[in-house]
Protein backbone atom coordinates (compact mmCIF):
# COMPACT_ATOMS: atom_id res chain seq x y z
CA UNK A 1 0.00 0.00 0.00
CA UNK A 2 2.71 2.43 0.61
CA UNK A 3 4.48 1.22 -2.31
CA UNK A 4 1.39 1.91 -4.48
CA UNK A 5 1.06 5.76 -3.07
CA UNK A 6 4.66 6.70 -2.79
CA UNK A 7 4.89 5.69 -6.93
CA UNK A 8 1.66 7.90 -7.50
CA UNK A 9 3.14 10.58 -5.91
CA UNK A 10 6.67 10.13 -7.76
CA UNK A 11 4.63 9.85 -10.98
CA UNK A 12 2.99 13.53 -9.71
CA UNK A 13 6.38 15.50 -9.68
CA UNK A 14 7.71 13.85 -12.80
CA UNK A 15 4.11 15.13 -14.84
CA UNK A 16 4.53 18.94 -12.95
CA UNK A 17 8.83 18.80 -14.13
CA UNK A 18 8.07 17.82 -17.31
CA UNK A 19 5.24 20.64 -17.56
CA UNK A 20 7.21 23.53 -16.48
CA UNK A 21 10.16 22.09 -18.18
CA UNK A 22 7.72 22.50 -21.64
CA UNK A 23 6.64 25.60 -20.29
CA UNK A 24 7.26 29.29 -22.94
CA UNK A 25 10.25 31.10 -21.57
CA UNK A 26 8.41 34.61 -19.54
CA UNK A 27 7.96 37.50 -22.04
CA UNK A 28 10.43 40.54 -22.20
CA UNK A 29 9.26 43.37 -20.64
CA UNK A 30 9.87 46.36 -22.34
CA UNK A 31 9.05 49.95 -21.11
CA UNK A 32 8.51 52.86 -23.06
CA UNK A 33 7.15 56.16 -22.30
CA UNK A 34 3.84 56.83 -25.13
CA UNK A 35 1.28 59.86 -25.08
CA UNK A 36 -1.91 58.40 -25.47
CA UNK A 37 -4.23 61.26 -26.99
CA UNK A 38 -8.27 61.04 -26.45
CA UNK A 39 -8.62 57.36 -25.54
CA UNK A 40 -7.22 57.94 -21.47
CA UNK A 41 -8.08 60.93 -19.09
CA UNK A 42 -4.67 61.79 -16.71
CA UNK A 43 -5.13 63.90 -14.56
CA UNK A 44 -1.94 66.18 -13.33
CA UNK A 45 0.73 64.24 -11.90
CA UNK A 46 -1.02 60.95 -11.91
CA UNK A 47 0.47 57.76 -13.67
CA UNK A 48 -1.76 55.00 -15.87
CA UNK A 49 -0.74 51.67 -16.34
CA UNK A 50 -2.17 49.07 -18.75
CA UNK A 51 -0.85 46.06 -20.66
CA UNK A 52 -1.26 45.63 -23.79
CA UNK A 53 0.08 42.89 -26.56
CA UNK A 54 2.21 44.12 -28.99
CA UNK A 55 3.74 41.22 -30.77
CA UNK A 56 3.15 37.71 -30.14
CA UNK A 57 5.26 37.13 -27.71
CA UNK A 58 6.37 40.29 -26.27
CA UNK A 59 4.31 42.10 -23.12
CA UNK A 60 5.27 45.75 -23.05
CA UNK A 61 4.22 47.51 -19.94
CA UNK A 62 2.63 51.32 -21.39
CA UNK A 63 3.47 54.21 -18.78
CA UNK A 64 1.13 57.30 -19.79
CA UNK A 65 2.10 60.69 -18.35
CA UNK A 66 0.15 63.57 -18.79
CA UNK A 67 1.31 65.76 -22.21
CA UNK A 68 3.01 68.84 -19.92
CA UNK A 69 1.13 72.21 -20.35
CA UNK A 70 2.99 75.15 -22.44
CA UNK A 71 5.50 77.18 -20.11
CA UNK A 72 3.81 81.06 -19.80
CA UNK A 73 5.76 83.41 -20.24
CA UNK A 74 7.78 84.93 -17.85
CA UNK A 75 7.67 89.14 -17.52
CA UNK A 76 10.47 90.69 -16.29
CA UNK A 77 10.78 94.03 -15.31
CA UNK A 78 14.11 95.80 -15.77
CA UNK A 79 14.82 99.75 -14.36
CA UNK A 80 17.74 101.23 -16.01
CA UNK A 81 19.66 104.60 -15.14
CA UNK A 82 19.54 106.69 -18.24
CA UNK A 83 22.21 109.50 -19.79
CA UNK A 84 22.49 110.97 -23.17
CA UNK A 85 22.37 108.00 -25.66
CA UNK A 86 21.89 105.20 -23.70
CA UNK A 87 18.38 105.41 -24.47
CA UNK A 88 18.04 104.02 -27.97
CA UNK A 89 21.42 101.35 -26.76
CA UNK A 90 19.40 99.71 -23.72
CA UNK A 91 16.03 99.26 -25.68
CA UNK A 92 17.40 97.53 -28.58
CA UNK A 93 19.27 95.29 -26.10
CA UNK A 94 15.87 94.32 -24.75
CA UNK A 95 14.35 94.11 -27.55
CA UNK A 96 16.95 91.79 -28.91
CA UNK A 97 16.92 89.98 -25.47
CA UNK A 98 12.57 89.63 -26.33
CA UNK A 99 13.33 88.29 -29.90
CA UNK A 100 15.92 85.78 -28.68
CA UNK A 101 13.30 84.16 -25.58
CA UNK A 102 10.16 84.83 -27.54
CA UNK A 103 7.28 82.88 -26.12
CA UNK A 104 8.99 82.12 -22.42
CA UNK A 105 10.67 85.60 -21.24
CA UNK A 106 9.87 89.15 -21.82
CA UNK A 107 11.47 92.02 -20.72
CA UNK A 108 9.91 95.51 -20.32
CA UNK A 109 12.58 98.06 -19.63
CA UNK A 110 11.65 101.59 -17.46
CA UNK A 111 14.35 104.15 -18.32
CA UNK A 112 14.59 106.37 -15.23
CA UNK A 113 16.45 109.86 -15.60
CA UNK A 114 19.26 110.24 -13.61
CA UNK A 115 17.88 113.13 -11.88
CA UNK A 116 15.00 111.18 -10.82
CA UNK A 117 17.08 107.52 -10.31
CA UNK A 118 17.47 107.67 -6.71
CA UNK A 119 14.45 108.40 -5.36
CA UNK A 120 12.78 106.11 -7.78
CA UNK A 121 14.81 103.22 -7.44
CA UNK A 122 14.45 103.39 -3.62
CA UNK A 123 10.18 104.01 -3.95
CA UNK A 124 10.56 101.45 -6.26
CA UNK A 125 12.65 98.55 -4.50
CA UNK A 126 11.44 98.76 -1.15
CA UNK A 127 8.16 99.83 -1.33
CA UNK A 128 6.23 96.36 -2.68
CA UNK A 129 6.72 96.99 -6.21
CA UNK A 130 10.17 96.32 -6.94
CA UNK A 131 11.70 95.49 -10.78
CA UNK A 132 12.98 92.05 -11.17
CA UNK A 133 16.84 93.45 -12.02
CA UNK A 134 17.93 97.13 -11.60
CA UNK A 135 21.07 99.06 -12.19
CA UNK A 136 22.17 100.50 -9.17
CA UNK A 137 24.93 103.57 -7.97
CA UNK A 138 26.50 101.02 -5.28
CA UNK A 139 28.19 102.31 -2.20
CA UNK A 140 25.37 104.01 0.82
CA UNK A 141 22.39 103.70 -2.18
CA UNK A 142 23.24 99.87 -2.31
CA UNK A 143 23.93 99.22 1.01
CA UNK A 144 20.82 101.06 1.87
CA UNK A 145 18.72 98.18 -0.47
CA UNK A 146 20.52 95.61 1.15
CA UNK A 147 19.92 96.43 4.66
CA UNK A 148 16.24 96.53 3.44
CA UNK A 149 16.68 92.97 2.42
CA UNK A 150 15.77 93.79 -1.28
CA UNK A 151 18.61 92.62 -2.87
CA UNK A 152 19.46 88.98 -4.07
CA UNK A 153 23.40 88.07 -3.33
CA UNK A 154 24.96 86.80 -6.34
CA UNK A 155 27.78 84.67 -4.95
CA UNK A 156 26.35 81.70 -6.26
CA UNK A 157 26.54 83.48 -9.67
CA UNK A 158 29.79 84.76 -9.26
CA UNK A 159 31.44 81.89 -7.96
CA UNK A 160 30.52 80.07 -11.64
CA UNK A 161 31.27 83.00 -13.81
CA UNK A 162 33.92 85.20 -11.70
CA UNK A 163 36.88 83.43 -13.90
CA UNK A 164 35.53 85.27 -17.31
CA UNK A 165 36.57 88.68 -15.34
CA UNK A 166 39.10 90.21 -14.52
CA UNK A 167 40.20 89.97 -10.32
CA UNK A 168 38.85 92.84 -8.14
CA UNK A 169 36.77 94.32 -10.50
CA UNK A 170 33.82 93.74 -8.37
CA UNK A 171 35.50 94.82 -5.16
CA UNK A 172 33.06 97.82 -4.29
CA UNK A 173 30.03 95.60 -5.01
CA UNK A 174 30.46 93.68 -1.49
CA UNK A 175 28.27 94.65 1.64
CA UNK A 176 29.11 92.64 4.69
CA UNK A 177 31.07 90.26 2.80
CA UNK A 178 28.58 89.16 0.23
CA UNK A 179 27.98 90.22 -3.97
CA UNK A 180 25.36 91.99 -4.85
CA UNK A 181 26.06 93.33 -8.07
CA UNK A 182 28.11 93.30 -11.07
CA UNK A 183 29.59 96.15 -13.18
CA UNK A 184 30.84 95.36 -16.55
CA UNK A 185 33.52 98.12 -16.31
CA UNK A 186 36.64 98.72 -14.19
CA UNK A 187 36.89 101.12 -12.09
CA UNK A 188 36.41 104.54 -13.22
CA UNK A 189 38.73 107.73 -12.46
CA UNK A 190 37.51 110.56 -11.35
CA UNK A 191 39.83 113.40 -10.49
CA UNK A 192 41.29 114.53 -13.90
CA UNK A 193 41.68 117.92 -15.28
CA UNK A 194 40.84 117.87 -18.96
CA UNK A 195 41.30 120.96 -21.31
CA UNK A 196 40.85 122.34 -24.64
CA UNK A 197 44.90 122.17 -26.53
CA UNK A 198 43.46 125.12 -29.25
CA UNK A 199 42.71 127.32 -26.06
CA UNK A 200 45.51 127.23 -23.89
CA UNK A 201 47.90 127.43 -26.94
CA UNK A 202 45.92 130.60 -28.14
CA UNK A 203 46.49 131.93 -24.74
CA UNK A 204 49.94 130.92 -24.50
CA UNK A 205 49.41 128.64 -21.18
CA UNK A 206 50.89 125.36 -20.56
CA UNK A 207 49.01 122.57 -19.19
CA UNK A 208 49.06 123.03 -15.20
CA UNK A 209 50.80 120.58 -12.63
CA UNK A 210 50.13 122.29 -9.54
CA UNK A 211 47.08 124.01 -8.33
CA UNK A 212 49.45 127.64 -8.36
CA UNK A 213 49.97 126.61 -11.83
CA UNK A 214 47.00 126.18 -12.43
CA UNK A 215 45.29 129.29 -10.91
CA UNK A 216 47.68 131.33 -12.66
CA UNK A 217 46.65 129.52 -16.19
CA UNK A 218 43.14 130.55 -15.35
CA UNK A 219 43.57 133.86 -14.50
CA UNK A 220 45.77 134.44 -17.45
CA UNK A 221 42.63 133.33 -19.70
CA UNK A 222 40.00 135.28 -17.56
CA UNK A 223 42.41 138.31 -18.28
CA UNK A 224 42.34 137.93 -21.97
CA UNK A 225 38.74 137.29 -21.88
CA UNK A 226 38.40 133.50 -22.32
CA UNK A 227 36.32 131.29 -19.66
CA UNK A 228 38.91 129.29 -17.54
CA UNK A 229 36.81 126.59 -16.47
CA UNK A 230 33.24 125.01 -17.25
CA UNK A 231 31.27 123.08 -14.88
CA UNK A 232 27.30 122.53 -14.76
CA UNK A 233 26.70 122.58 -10.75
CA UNK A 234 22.89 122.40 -10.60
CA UNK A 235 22.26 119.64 -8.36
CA UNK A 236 25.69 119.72 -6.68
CA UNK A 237 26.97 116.47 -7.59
CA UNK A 238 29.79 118.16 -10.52
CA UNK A 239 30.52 120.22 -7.66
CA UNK A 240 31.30 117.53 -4.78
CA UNK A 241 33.32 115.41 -7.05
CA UNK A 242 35.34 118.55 -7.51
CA UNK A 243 36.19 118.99 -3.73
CA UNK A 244 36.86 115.45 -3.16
CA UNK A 245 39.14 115.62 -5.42
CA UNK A 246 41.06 118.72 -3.89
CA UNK A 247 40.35 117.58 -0.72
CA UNK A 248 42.33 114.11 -2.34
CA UNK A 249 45.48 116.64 -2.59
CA UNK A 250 45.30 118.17 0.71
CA UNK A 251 44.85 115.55 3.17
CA UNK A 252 44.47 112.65 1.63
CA UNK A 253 42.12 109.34 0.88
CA UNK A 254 42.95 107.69 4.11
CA UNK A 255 41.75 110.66 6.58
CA UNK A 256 38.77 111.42 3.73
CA UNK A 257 37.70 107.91 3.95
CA UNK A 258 37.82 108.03 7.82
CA UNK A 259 35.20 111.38 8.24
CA UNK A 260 33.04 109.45 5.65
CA UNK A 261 32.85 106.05 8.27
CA UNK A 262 33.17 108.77 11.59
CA UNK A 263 36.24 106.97 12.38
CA UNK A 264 37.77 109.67 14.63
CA UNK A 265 38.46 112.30 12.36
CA UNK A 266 35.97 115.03 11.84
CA UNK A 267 34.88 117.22 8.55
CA UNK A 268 36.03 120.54 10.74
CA UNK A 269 39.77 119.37 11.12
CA UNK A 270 41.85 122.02 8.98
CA UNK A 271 42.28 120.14 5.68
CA UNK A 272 38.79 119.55 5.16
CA UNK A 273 38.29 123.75 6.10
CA UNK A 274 41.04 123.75 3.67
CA UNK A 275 40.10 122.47 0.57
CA UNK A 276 36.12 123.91 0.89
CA UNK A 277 38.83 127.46 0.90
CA UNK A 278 40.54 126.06 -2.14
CA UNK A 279 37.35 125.22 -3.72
CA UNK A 280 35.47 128.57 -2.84
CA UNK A 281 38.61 130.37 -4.52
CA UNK A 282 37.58 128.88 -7.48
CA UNK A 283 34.14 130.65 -7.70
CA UNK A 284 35.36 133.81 -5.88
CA UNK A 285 38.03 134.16 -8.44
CA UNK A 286 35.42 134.76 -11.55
CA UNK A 287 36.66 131.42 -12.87
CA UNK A 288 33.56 129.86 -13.58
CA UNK A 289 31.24 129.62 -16.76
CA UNK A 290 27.68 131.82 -16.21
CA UNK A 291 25.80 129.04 -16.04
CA UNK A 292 27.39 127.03 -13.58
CA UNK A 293 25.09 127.32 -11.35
CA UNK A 294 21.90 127.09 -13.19
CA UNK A 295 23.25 124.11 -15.75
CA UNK A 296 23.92 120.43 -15.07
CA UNK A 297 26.78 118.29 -16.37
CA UNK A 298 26.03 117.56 -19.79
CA UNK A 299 25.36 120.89 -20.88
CA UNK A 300 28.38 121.84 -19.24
CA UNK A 301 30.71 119.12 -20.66
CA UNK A 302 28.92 120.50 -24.54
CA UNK A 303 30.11 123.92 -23.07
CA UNK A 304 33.48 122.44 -22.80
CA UNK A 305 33.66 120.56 -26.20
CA UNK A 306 32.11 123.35 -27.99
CA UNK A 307 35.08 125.51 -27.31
CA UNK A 308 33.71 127.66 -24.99
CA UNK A 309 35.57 127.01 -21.96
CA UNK A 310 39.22 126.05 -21.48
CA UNK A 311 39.18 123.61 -18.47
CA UNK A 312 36.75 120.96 -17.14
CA UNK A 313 36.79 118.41 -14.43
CA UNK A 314 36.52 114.84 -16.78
CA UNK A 315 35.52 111.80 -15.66
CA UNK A 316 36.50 108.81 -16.91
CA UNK A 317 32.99 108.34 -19.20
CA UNK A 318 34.03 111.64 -20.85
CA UNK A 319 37.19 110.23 -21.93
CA UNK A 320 35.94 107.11 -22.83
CA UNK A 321 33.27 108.97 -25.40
CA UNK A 322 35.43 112.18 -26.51
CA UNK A 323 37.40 109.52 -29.03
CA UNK A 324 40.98 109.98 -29.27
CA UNK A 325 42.33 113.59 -28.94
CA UNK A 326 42.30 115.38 -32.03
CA UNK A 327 40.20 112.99 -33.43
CA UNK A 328 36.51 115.37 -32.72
CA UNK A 329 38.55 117.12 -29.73
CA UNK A 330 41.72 118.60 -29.67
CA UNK A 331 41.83 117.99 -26.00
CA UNK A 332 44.24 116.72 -23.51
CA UNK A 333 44.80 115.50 -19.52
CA UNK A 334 45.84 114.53 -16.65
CA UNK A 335 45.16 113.56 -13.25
CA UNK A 336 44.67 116.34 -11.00
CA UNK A 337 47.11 118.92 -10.26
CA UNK A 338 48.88 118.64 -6.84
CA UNK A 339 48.74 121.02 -4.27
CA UNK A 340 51.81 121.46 -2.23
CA UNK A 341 52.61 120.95 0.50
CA UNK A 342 50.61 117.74 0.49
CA UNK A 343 49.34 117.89 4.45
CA UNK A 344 48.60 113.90 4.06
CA UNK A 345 48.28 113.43 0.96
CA UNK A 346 49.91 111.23 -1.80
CA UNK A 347 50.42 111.81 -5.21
CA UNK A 348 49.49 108.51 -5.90
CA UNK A 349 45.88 108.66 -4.07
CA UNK A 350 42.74 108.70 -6.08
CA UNK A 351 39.66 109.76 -7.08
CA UNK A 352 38.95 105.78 -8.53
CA UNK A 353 35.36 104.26 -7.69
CA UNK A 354 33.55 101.37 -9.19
CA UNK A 355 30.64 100.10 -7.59
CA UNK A 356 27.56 99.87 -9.00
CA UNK A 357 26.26 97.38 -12.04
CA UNK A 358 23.03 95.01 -12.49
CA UNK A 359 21.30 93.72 -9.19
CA UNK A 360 18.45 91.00 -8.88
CA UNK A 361 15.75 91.83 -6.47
CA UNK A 362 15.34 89.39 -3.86
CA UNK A 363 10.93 89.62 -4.36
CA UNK A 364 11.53 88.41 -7.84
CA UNK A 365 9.17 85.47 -8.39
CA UNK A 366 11.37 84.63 -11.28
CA UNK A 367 14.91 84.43 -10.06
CA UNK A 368 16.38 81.75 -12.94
CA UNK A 369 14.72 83.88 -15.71
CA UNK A 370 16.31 87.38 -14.04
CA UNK A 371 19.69 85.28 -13.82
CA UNK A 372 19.53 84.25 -17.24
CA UNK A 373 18.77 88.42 -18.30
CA UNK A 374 21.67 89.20 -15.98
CA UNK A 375 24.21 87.21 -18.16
CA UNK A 376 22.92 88.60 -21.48
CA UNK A 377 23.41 91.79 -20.10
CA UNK A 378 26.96 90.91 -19.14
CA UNK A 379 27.32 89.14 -21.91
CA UNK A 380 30.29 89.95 -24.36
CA UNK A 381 28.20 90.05 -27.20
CA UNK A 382 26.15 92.69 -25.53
CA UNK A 383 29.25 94.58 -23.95
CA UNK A 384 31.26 94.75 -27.32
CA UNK A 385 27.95 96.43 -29.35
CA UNK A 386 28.13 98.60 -25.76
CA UNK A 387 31.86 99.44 -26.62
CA UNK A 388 30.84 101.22 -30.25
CA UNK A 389 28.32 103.38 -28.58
CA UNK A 390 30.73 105.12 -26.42
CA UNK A 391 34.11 102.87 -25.88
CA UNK A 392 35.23 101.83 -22.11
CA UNK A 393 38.05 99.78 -19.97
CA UNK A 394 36.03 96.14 -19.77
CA UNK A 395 36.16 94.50 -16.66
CA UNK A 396 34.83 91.80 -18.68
CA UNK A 397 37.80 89.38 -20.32
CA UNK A 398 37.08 89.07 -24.04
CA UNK A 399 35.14 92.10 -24.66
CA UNK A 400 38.32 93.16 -26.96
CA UNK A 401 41.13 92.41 -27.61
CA UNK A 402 44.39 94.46 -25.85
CA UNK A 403 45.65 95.23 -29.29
CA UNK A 404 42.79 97.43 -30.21
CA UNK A 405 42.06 98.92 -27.07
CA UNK A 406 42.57 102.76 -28.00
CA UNK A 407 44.87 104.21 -26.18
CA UNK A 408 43.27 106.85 -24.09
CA UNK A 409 41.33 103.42 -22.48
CA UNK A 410 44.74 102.38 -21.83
CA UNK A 411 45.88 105.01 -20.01
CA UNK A 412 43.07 105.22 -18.01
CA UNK A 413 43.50 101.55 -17.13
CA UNK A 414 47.54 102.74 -15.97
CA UNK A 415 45.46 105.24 -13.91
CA UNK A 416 43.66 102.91 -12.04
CA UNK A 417 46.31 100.66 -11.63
CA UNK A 418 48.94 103.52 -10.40
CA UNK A 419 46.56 104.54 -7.51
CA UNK A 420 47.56 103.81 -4.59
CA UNK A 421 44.53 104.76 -2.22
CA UNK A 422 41.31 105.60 -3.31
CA UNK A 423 38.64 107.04 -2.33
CA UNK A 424 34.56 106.55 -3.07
CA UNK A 425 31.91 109.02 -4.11
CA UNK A 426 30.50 110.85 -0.80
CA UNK A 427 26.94 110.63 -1.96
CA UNK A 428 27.25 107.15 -3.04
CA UNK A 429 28.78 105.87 0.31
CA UNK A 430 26.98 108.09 3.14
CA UNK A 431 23.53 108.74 3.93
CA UNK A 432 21.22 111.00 1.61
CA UNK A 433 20.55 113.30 4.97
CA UNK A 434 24.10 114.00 4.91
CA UNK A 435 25.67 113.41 1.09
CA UNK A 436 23.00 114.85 -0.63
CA UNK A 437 21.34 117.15 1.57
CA UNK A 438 24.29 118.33 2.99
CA UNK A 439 27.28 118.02 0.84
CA UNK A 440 25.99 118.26 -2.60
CA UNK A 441 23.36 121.53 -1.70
CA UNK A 442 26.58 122.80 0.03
CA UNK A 443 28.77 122.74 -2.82
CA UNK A 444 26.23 125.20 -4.77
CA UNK A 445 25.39 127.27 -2.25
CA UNK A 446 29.71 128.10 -1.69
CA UNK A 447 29.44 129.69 -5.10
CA UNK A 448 26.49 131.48 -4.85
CA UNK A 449 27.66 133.01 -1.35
CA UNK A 450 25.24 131.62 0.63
CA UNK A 451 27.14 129.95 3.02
CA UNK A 452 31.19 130.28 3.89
CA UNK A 453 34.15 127.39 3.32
CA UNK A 454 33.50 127.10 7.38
CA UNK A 455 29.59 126.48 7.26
CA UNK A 456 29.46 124.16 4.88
CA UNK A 457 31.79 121.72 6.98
CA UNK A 458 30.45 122.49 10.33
CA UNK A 459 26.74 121.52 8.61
CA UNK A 460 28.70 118.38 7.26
CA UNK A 461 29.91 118.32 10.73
CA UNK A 462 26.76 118.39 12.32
CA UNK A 463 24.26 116.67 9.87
CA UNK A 464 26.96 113.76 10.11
CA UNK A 465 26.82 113.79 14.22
CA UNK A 466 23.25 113.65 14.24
CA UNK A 467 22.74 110.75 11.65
CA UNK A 468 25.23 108.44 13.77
CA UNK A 469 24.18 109.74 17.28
CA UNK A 470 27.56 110.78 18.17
CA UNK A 471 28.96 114.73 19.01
CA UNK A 472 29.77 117.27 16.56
CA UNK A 473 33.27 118.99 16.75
CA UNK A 474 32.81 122.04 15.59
CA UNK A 475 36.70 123.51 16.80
CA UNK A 476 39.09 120.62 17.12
């Protein structure tokens, strides 16, 4: 009886071998990824799975995924600083910028006089309707957006990108240690003395190295009755930059940097005193155009080109869009005359600031798209069609090529590079209440005898005390 059942049961697992043995091999599975169109309702994010036979013996497992909506397009709002011909350059780099993301970005630009750029960027950025990426003046104006915590840090950026420029370019861009813009040029110069060659050769004066030189050049063309020196001082700015930059000569960019921060030295200490006396001379003198007072730059610097006036305080931009002397100009300069004895001075100290550039607001709902506007703004192709509109010292590597940077770019560059301290704009790096309120009313009001060489720094003195809740010295 056992024998009986243990050979049915043998016979059992022999029939079930041989079965599985004759068994098809399993069928491949093969995935692909198919859009099924009309025949299956997906909703967002969900996944169907059916089988289906495709050949005769293959079983391919179907995934459908939902066919992905159209990407809207992104705005992006872009406030730009405008000046002379800028105008016409910045919109047809937006709309080139539109043509080139048609259909995903678009850019609408808001060109902002520069007149009106401060007080509109700062409505503007902090209060709730800020662009997506501005151009900003750097120094107090962006530290001011940052401390409102409307400005995206671009170290991220930078750290990817900062070996296409050239090293410390960006160097008055940090606040607290972070990025938070990017200029596409170096650093720009600020205290040279330009003037017209045809004028001081018709009234036999040589180009001045000293500030008794050059008072003496002056006077000499006020005598024969020429207009020394042009300068449109309307909002005060012209005028500021001017006494920096004497103020450079007489004590210095170490001790001029230290009143700025209220680092123990105060705008009443005799050097300051001394170059607002220096600068006041100037105006007392009869040196001036007749319209320095109701004219701003730009009709000043025509003033200058035209032929009218002999001398004019340059900035680097001016140089970079006069061409090369003789070329439209017959003009010529240098940095600024010195002023013996230098107090605290050195020769080698400088008028050379370069903040400012392209910032990202940190409410921008579209940060990748604003990044992606940022580097077609920095973009060589963009900076090198920037270079025929008015030619500049890239800080940008690639933007041309050293042999056919013109040569009054190059010796701006040597300027840069020769300075040995330098010093920042005063409105740019203090408060309004005191840089623009203060300093720049204070430089007009000098020339128009309103207030002495003395007032003006002991308001400095004083509007600077009360912003930083610390004493005025008023006779140190």
């Amino acid at each position: 009886m056992h024998t009986t059942r243990f050979r049915i049961m043998t016979l059992l697992v022999l029939v079930v071998l041989v079965v599985a043995a004759c068994a098809p091999a399993a069928p491949e599975v093969v995935k692909e990824t198919v859009v099924v169109k009309e025949t299956v309702v997906v909703t967002e994010k969900e996944v169907v799975k059916e089988t289906v036979v495709v050949t005769e013996e293959k079983i391919v497992e179907v995934v459908v995924t939902a066919t992905p909506e159209p990407e809207e397009e992104v705005l992006l709002n872009l406030w730009l600083e405008i000046q002379g011909e800028s105008v016409a350059f910045d919109q047809e780099v937006i709309d080139t910028f539109n043509e080139m993301y048609e259909g995903r970005i678009k850019v609408e630009g808001r060109m902002i006089p520069d007149d009106e750029w401060f007080t509109a960027l700062r409505i503007g950025v902090t209060g709730g309707s800020p662009p997506d990426l501005f151009w900003n003046e750097g120094g107090a104006q962006l530290k001011e957006l940052v401390d409102a915590d409307a400005v995206m840090p671009l170290d991220d950026w930078w750290d990817e990108n900062k070996e296409g420029w050239i090293e410390g370019a960006q160097g008055d861009n940090y606040v607290d240690g972070r990025l938070y813009s990017i200029h596409y040029q170096m650093p720009g110069v600020r205290d040279i003395l330009a003037w017209n060659v045809d004028l001081l050769d018709e009234y036999d004066v040589e180009p001045p190295t000293t500030w008794d030189e050059w008072m003496a050049a002056m006077q000499t063309i006020k005598d024969q009755g020429g207009v020394p020196f042009a300068i449109g001082n309307k909002r005060g700015w012209p005028g500021g930059h001017l006494w920096q930059t004497i103020h450079l000569r007489v004590g210095g960019a170490e001790r001029q940097l230290k009143a700025m921060n209220r680092d123990g030295v105060h705008w009443t200490e005799p050097d300051f005193i001394r170059a607002a006396e220096l600068y006041a001379e100037i105006g007392e003198k009869g040196f001036l155009n007749a319209g320095f007072a109701a004219d701003d730059f730009f009709p000043a610097e025509a003033y200058f080109r035209g032929g009218e006036a002999a001398f004019f305080h340059a900035f680097e931009w001016n140089i970079q869009g006069w061409g090369e002397p003789g070329e439209i100009l017959n003009y010529d300069w240098a940095r600024f005359p010195q002023i013996p004895p230098m107090a605290a001075g050195n020769p080698e100290d400088g008028f050379v600031y370069g903040s400012g550039g392209y910032a990202v607001s940190s409410e921008t709902e579209h940060p990748e798209q604003a990044l992606v506007l940022l580097e077609y703004l920095l973009s060589t192709d963009v900076l090198k069609k920037r270079m025929a509109v008015g030619e500049f010292a890239s800080s940008r590597i690639g933007v041309v090529d050293a042999a056919d940077i013109a040569p009054r770019i190059t010796r701006l560059e040597q300027a840069v590079s020769e300075t040995k301290d330098r010093i920042p704009y005063i409105v740019l790096h203090m408060d309004p209440a005191v840089g623009r309120k203060v300093f720049d009313v204070g430089s007009l009001a000098v020339w128009t005898g309103d207030i002495t060489p003395r007032e003006w720094m002991e308001q400095m003195e004083e509007a600077h005390a009360e912003l930083t809740g610390t004493d005025a010295v008023l006779n140190p």
